[in-house]
N, C-alpha and C. Protein backbone atom coordinates (compact mmCIF):
# COMPACT_ATOMS: atom_id res chain seq x y z
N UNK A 1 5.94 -5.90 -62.17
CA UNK A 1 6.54 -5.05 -61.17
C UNK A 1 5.67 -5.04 -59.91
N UNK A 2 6.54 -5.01 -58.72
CA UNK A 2 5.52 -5.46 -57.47
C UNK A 2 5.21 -3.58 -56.74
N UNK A 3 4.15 -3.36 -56.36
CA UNK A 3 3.42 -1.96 -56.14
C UNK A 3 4.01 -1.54 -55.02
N UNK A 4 4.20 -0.31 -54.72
CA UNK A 4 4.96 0.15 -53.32
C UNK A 4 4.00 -0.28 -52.42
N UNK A 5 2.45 -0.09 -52.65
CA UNK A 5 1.28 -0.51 -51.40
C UNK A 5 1.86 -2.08 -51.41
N UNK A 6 2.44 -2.90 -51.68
CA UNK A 6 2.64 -4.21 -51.63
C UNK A 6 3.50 -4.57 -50.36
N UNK A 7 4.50 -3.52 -50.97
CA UNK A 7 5.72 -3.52 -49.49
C UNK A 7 5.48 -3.09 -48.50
N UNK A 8 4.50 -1.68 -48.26
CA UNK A 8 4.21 -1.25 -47.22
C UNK A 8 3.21 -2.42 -46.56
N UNK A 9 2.61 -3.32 -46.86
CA UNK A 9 1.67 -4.33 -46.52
C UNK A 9 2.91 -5.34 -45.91
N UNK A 10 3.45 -5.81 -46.76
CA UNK A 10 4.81 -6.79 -46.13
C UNK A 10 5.39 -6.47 -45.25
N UNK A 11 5.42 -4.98 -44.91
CA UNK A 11 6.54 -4.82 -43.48
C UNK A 11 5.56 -4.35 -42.40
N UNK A 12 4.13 -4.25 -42.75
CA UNK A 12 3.34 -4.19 -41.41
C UNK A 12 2.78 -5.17 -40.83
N UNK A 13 2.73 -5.83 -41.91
CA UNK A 13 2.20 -7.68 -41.22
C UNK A 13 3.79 -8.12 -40.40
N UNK A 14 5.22 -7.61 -40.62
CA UNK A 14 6.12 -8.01 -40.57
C UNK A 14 6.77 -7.44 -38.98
N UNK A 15 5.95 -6.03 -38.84
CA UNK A 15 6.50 -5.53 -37.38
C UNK A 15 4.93 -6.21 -36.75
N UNK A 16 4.23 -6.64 -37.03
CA UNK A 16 3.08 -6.84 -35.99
C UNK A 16 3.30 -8.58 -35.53
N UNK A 17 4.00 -9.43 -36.70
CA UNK A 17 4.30 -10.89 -36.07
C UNK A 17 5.48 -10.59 -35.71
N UNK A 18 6.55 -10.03 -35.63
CA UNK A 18 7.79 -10.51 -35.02
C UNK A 18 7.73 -9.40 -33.91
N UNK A 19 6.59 -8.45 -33.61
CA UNK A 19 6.84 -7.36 -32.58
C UNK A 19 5.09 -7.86 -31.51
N UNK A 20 4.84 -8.77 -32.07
CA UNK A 20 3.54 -9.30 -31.08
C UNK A 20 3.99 -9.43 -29.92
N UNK A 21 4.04 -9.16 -28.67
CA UNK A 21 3.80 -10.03 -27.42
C UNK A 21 3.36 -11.46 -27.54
N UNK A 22 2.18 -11.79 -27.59
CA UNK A 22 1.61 -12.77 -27.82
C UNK A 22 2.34 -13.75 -28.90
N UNK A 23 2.97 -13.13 -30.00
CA UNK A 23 3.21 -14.30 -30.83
C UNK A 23 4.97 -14.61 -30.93
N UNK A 24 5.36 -13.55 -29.37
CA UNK A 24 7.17 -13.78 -29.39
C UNK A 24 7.59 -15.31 -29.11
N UNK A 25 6.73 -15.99 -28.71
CA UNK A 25 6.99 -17.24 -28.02
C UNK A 25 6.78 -18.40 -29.06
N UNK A 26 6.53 -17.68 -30.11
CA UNK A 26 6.71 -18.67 -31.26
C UNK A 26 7.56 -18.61 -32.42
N UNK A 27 8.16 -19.40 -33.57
CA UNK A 27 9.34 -19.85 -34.42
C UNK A 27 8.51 -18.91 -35.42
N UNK A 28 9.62 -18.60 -35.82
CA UNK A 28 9.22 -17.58 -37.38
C UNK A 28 8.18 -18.46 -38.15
N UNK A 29 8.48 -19.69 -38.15
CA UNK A 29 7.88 -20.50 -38.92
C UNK A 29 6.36 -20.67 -38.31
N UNK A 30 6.53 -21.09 -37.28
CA UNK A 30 4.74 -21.14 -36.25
C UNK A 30 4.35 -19.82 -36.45
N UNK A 31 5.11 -18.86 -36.47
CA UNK A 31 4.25 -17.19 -37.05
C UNK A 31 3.70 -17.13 -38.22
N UNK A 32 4.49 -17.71 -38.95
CA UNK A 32 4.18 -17.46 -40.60
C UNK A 32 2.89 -18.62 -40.41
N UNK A 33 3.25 -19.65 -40.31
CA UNK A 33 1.92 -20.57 -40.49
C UNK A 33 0.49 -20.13 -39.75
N UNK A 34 0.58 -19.34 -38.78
CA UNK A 34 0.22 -18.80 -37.94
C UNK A 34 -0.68 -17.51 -38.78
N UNK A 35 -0.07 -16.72 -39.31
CA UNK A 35 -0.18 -16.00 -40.17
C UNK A 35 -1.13 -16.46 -41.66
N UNK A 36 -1.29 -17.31 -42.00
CA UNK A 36 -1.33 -17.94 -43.25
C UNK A 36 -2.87 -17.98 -42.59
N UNK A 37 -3.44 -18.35 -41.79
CA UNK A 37 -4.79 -18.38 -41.44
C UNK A 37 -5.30 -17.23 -41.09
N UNK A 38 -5.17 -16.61 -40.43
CA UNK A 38 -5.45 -14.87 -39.97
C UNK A 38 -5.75 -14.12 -41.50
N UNK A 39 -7.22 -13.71 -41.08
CA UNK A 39 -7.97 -12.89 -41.52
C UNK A 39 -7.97 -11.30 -41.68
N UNK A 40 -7.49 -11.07 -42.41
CA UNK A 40 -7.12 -9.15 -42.35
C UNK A 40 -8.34 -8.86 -42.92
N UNK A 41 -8.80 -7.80 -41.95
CA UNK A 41 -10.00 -6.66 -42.76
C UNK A 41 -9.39 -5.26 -41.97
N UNK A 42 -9.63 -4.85 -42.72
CA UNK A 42 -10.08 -2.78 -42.40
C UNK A 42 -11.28 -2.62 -41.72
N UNK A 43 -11.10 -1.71 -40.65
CA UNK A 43 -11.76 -1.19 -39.91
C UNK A 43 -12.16 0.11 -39.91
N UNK A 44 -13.05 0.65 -39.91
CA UNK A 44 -12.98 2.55 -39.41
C UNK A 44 -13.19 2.85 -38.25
N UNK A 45 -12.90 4.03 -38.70
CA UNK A 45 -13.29 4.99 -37.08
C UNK A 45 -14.23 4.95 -36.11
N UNK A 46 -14.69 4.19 -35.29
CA UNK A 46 -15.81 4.17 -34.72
C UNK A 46 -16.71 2.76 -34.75
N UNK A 47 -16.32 1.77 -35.80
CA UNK A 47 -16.33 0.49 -35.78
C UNK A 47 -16.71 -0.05 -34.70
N UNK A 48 -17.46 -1.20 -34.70
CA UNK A 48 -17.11 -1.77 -33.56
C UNK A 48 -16.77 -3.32 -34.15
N UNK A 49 -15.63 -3.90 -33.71
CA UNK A 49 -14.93 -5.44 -33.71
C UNK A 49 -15.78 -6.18 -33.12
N UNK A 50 -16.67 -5.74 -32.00
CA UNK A 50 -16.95 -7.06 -31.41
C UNK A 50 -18.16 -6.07 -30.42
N UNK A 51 -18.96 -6.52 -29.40
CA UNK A 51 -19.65 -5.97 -28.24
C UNK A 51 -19.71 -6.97 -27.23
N UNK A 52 -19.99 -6.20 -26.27
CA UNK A 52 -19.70 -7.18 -25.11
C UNK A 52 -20.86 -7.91 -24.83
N UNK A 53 -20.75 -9.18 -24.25
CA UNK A 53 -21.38 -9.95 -24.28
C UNK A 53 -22.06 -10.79 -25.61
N UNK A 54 -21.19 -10.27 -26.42
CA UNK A 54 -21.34 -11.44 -27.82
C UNK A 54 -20.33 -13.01 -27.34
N UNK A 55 -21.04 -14.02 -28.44
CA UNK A 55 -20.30 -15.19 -27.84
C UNK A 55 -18.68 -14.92 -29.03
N UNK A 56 -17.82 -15.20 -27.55
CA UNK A 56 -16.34 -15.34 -28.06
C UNK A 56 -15.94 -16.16 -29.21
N UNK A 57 -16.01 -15.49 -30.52
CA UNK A 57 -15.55 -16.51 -31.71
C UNK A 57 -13.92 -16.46 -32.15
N UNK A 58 -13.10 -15.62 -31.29
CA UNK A 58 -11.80 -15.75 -32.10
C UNK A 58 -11.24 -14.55 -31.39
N UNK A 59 -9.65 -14.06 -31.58
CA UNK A 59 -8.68 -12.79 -30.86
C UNK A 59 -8.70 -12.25 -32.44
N UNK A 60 -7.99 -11.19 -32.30
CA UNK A 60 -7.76 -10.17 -33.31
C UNK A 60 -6.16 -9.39 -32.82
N UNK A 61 -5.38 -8.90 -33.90
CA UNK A 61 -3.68 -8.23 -34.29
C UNK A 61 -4.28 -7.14 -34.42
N UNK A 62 -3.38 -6.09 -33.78
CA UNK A 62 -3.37 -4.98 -34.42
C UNK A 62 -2.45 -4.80 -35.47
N UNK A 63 -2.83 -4.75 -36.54
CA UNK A 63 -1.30 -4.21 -37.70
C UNK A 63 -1.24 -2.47 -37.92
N UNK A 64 -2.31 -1.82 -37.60
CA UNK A 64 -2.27 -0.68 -37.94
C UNK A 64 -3.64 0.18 -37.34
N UNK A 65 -3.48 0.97 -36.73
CA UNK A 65 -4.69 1.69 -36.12
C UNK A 65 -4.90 1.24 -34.28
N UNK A 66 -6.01 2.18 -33.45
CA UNK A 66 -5.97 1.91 -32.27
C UNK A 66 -7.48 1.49 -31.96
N UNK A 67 -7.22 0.28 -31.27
CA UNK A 67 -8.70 -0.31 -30.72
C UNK A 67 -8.88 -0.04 -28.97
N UNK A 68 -9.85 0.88 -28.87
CA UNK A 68 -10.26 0.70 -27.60
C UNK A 68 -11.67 -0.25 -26.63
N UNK A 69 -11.18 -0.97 -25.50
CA UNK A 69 -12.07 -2.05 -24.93
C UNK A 69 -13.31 -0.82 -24.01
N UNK A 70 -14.45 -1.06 -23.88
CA UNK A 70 -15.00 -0.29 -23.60
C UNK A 70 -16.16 -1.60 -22.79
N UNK A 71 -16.30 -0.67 -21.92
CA UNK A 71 -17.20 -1.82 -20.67
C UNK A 71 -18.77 -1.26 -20.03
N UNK A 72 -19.57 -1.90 -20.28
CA UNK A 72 -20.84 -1.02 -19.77
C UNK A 72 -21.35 -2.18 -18.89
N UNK A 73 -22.06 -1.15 -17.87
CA UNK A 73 -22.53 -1.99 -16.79
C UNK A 73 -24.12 -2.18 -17.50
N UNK A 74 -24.53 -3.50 -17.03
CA UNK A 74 -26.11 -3.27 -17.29
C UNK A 74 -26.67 -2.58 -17.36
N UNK A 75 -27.05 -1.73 -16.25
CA UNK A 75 -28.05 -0.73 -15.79
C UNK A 75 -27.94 0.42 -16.58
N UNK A 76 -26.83 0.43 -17.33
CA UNK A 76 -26.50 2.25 -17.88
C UNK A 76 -26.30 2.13 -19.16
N UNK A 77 -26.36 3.70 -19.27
CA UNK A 77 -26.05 3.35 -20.98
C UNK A 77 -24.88 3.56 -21.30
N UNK A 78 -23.57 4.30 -20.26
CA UNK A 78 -22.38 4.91 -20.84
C UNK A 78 -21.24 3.79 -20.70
N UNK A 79 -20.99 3.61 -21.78
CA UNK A 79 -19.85 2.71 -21.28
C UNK A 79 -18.25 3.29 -21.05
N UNK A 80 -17.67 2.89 -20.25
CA UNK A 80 -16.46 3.10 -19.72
C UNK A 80 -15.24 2.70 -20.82
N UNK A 81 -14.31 3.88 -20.92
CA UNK A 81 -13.11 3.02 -21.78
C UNK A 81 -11.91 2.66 -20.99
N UNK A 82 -11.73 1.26 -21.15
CA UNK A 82 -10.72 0.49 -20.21
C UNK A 82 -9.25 0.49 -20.61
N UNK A 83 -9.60 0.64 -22.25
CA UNK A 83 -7.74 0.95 -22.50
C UNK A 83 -7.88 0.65 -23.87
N UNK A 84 -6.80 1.62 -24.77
CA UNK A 84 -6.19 1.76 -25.63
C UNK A 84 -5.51 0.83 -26.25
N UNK A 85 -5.77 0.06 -27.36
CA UNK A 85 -4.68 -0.93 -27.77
C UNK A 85 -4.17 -0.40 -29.45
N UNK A 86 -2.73 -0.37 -29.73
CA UNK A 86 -1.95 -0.38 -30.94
C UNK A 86 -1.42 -0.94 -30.95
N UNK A 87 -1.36 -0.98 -32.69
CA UNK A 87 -0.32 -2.30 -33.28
C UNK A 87 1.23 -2.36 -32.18
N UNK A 88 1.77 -3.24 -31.80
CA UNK A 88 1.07 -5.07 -32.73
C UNK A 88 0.38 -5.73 -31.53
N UNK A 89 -0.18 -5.17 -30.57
CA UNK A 89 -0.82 -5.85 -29.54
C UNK A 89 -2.22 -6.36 -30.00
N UNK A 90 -2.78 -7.95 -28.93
CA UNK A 90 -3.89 -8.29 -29.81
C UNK A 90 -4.61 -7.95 -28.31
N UNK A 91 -5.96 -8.45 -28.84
CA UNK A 91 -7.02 -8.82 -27.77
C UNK A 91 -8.24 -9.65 -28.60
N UNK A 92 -8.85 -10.49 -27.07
CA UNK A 92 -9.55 -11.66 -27.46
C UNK A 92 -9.16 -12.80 -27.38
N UNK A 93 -8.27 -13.38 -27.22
CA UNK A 93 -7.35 -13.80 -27.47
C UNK A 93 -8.07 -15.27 -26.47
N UNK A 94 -8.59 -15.11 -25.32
CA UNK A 94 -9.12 -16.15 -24.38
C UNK A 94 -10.50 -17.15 -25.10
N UNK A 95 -10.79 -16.27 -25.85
CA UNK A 95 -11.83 -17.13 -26.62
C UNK A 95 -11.74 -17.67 -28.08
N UNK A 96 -10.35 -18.16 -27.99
CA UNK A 96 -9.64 -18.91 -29.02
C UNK A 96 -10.07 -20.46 -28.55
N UNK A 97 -9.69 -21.07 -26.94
CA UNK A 97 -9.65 -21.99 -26.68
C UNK A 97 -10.61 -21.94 -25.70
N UNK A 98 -10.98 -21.03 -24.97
CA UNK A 98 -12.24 -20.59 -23.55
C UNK A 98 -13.41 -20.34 -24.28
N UNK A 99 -14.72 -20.91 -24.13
CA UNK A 99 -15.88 -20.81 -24.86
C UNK A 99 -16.67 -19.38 -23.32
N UNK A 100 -16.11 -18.53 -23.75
CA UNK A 100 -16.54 -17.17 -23.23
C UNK A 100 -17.19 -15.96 -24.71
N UNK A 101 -17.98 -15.56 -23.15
CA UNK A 101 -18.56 -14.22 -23.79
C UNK A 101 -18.03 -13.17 -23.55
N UNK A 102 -18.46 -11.87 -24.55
CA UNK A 102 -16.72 -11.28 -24.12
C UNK A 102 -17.26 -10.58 -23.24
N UNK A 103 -16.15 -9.91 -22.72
CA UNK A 103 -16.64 -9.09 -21.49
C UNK A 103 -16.56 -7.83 -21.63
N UNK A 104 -16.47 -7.30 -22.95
CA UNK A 104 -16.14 -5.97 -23.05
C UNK A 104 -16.19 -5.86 -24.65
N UNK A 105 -16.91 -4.50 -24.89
CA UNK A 105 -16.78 -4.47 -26.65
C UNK A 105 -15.16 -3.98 -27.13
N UNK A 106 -15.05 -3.76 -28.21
CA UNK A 106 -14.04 -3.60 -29.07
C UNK A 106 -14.41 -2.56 -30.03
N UNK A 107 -14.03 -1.26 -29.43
CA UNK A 107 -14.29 -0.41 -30.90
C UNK A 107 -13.40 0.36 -31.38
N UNK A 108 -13.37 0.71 -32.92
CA UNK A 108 -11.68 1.33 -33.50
C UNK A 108 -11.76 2.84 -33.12
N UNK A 109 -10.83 2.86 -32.26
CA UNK A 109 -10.25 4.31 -32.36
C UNK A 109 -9.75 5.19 -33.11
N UNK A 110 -9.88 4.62 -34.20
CA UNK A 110 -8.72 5.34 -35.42
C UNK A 110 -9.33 4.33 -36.23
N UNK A 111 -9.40 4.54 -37.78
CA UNK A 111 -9.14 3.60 -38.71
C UNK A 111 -8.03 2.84 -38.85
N UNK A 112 -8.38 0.95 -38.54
CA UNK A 112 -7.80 0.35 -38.29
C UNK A 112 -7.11 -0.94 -39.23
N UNK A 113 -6.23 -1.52 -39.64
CA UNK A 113 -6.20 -2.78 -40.14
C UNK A 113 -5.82 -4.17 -38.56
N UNK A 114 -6.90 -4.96 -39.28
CA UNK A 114 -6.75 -6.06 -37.94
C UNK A 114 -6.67 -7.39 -38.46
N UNK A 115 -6.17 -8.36 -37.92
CA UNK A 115 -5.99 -9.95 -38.28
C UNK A 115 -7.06 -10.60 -37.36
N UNK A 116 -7.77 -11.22 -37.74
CA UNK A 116 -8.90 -12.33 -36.85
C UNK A 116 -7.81 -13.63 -36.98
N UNK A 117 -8.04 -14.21 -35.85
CA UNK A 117 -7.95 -15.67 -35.75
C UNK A 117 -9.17 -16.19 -35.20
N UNK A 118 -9.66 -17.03 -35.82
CA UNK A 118 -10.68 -17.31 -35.19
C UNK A 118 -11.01 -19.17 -34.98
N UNK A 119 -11.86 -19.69 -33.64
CA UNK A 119 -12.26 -20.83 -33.29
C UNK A 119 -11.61 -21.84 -34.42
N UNK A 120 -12.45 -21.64 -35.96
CA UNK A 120 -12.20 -22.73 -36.41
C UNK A 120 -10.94 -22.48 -37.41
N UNK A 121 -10.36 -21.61 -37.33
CA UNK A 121 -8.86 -21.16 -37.69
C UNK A 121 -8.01 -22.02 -36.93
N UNK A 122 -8.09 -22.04 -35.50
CA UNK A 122 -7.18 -23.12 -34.38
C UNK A 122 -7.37 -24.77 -34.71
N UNK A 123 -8.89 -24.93 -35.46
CA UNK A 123 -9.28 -26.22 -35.50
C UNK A 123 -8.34 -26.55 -37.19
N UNK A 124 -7.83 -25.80 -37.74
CA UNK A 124 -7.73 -26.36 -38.78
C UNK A 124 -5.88 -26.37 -38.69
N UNK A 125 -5.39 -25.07 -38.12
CA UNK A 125 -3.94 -25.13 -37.89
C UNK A 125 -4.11 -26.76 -37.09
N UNK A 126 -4.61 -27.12 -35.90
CA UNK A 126 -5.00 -28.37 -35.22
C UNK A 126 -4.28 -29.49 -36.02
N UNK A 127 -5.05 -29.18 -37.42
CA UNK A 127 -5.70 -30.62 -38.20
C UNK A 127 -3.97 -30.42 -38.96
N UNK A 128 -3.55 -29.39 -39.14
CA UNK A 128 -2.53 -29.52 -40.25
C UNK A 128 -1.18 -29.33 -39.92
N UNK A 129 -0.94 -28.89 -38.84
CA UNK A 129 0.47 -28.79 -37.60
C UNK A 129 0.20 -28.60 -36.60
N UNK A 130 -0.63 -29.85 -35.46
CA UNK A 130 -0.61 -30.12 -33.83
C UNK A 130 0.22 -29.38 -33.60
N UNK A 131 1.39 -29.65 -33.38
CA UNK A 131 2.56 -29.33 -32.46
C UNK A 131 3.10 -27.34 -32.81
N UNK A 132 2.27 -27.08 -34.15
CA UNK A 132 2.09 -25.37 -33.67
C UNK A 132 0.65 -25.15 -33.15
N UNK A 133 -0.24 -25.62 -33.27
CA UNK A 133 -1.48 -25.23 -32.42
C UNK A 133 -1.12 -25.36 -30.90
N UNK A 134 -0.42 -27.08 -30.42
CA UNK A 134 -0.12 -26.54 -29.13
C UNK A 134 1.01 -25.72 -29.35
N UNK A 135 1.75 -25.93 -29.63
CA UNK A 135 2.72 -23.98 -29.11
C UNK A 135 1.52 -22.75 -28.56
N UNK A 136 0.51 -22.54 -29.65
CA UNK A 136 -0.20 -21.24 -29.32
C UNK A 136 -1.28 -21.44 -28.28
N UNK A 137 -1.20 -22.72 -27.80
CA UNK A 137 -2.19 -23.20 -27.00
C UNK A 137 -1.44 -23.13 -26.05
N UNK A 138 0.20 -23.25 -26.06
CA UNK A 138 0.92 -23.31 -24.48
C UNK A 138 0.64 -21.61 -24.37
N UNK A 139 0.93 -20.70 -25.55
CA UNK A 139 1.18 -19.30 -25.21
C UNK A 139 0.55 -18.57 -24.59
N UNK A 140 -1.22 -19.08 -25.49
CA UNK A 140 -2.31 -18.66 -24.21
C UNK A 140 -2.02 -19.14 -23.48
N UNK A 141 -1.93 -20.02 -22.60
CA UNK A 141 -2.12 -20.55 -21.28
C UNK A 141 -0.98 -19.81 -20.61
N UNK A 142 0.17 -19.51 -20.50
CA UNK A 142 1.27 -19.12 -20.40
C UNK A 142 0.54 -16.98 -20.32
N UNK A 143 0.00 -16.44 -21.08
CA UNK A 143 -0.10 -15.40 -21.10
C UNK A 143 -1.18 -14.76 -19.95
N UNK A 144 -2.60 -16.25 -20.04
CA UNK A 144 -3.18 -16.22 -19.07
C UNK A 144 -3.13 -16.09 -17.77
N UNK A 145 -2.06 -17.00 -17.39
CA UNK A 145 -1.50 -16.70 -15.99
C UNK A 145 -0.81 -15.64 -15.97
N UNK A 146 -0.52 -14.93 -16.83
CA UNK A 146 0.17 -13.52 -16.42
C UNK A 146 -0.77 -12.31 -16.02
N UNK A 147 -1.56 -12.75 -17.17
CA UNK A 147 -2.34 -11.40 -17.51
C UNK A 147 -3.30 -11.63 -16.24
N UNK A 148 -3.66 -12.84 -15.26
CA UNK A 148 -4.62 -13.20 -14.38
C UNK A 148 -3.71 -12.47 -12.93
N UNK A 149 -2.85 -12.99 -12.93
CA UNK A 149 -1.79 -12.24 -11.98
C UNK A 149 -1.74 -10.77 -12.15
N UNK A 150 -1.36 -10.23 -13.28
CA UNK A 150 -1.44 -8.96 -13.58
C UNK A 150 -2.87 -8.13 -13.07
N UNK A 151 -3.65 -8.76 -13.55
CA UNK A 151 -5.08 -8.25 -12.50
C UNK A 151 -5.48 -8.23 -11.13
N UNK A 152 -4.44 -9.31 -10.69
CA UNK A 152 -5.03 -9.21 -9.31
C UNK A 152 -4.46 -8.74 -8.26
N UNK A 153 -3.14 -8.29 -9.05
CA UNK A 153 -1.94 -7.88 -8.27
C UNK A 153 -2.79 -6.11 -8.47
N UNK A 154 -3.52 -5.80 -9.07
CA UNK A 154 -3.97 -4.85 -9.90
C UNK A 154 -5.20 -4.55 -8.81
N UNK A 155 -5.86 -5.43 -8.69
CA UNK A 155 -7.26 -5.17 -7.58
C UNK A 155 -6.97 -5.03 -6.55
N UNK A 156 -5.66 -5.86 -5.51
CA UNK A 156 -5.08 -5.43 -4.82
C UNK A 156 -4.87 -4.11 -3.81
N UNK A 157 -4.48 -3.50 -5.48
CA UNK A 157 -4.39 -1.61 -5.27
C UNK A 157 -5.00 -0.85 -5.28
N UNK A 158 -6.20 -1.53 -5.71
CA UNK A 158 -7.73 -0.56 -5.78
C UNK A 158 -8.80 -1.16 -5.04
N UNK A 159 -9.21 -0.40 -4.47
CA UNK A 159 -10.69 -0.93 -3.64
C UNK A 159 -11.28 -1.55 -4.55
N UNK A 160 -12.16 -2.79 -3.81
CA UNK A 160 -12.62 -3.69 -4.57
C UNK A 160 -13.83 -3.18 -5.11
N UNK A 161 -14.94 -2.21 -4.80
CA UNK A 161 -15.92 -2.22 -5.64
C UNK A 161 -15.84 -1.05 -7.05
N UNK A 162 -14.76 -0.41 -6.92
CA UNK A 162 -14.16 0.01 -7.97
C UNK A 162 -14.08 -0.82 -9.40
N UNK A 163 -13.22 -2.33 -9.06
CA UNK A 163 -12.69 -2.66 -10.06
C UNK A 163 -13.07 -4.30 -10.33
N UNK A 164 -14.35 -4.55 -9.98
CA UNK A 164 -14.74 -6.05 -10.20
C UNK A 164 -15.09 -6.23 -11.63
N UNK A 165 -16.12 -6.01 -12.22
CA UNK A 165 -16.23 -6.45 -13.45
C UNK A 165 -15.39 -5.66 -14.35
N UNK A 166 -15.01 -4.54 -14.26
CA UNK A 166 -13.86 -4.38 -15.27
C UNK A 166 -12.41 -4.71 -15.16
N UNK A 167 -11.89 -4.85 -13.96
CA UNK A 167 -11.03 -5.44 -13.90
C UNK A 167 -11.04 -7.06 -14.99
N UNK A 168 -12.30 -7.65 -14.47
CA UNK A 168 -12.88 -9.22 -15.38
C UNK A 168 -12.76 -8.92 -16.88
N UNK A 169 -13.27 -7.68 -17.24
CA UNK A 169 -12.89 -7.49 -18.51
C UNK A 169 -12.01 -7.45 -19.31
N UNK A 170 -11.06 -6.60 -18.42
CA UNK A 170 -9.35 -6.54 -18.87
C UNK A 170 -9.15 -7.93 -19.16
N UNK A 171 -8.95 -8.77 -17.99
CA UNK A 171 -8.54 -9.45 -17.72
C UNK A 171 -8.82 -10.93 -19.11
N UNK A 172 -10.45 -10.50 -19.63
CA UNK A 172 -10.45 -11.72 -20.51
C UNK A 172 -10.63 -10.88 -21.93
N UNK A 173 -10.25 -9.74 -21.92
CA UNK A 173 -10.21 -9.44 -23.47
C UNK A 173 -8.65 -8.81 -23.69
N UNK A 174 -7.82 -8.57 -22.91
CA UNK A 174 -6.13 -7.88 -23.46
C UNK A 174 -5.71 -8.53 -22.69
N UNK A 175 -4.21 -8.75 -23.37
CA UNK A 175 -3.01 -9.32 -22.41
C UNK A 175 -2.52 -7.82 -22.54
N UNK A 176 -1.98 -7.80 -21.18
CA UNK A 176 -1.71 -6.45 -21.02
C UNK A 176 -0.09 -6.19 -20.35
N UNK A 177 0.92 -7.22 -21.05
CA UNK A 177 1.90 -7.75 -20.19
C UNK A 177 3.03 -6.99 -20.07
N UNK A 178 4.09 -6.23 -20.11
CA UNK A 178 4.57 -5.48 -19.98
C UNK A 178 5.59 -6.36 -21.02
N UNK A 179 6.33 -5.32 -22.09
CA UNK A 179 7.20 -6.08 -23.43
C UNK A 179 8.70 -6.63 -22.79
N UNK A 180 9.10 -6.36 -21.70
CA UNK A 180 9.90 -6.69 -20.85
C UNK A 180 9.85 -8.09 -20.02
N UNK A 181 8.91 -8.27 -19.81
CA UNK A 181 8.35 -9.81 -19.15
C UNK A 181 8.11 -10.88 -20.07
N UNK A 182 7.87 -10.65 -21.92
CA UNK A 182 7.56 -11.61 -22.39
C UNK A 182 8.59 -11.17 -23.56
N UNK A 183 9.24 -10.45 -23.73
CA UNK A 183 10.48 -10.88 -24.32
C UNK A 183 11.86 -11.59 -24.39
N UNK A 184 12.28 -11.54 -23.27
CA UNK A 184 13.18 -13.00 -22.64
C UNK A 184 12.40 -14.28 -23.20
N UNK A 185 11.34 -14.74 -23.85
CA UNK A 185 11.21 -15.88 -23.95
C UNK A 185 11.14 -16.24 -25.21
N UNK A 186 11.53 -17.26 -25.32
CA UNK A 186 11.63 -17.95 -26.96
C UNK A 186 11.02 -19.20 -26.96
């Protein structure tokens, strides 16, 4: 007999790939395969996923819980929180294929469940279905120019010494695209 925690697991991995931004631009099938490599761990409260200026090894799903990007300038000790992310939105996502450092830590706001994809996760989808690695290789690139536009259309509106390196941050740790702009696409 299959456990109710079984199903509740099946339909959250299930609204976070077919309700991704990031992963609308791909075939159920490039999701699932997609899926089949991604790394789920649990997170807690206060966690941190990542810190800034670690070297970029991979993006991360939200399936459940809220991750906030948090940005500190050198000189200080407080770091700034840049924004809120919940399921099914990812971040990291640029240092899948961009050999970057991140620009901003990652810490859970909530106790979290998250999916890693990571560097040699892309190298092995690569080795075993090209033609879905590039799909997710067109998607970044495709999300990049949004999310790069999205920032600068963004600095624009704010005086510039306001929003230089965190704006940079946004910009290379969340796609931040509005679900309206990247749902029309298949």
């Amino acid at each position: 007999m299959i456990k109710p925690n079984f199903w509740k697991r099946i339909k959250a991995q299930s609204e976070m790939i077919f309700q991704s931004p990031l992963l609308k631009r791909m075939s159920q099938l490039e999701r699932y395969e997609f899926l089949q490599l991604s790394h789920r761990r649990r997170f807690k409260a206060g966690e941190y996923v990542y810190y800034q200026n670690d070297p970029g090894t991979g993006f991360y799903m939200i399936e459940q819980g809220a991750v906030e990007l948090l940005y500190q300038e050198e000189q200080t000790d407080n770091a700034e929180q840049l924004t809120i992310l919940n399921a099914p939105q990812s971040f990291g996502a640029f240092s899948v294929d961009y050999l970057v450092r991140r620009k901003a830590s990652a810490r859970c706001a909530t106790d979290a469940v998250l999916y890693g994809f990571f560097i040699t996760d892309y190298q092995t989808l690569g080795k075993r279905h090209p033609r879905i690695a590039l799909r997710f290789l067109e998607t970044l690139n495709v999300f990049a120019i949004q999310q790069y536009d999205l920032v600068i259309s963004r600095m624009s509106q704010i005086d510039e010494e306001e929003t230089g390196p965190e704006a940079c941050a946004l910009l290379f740790e969340t796609y931040d695209i509005p679900v309206e702009e990247s749902s029309g696409d298949k």
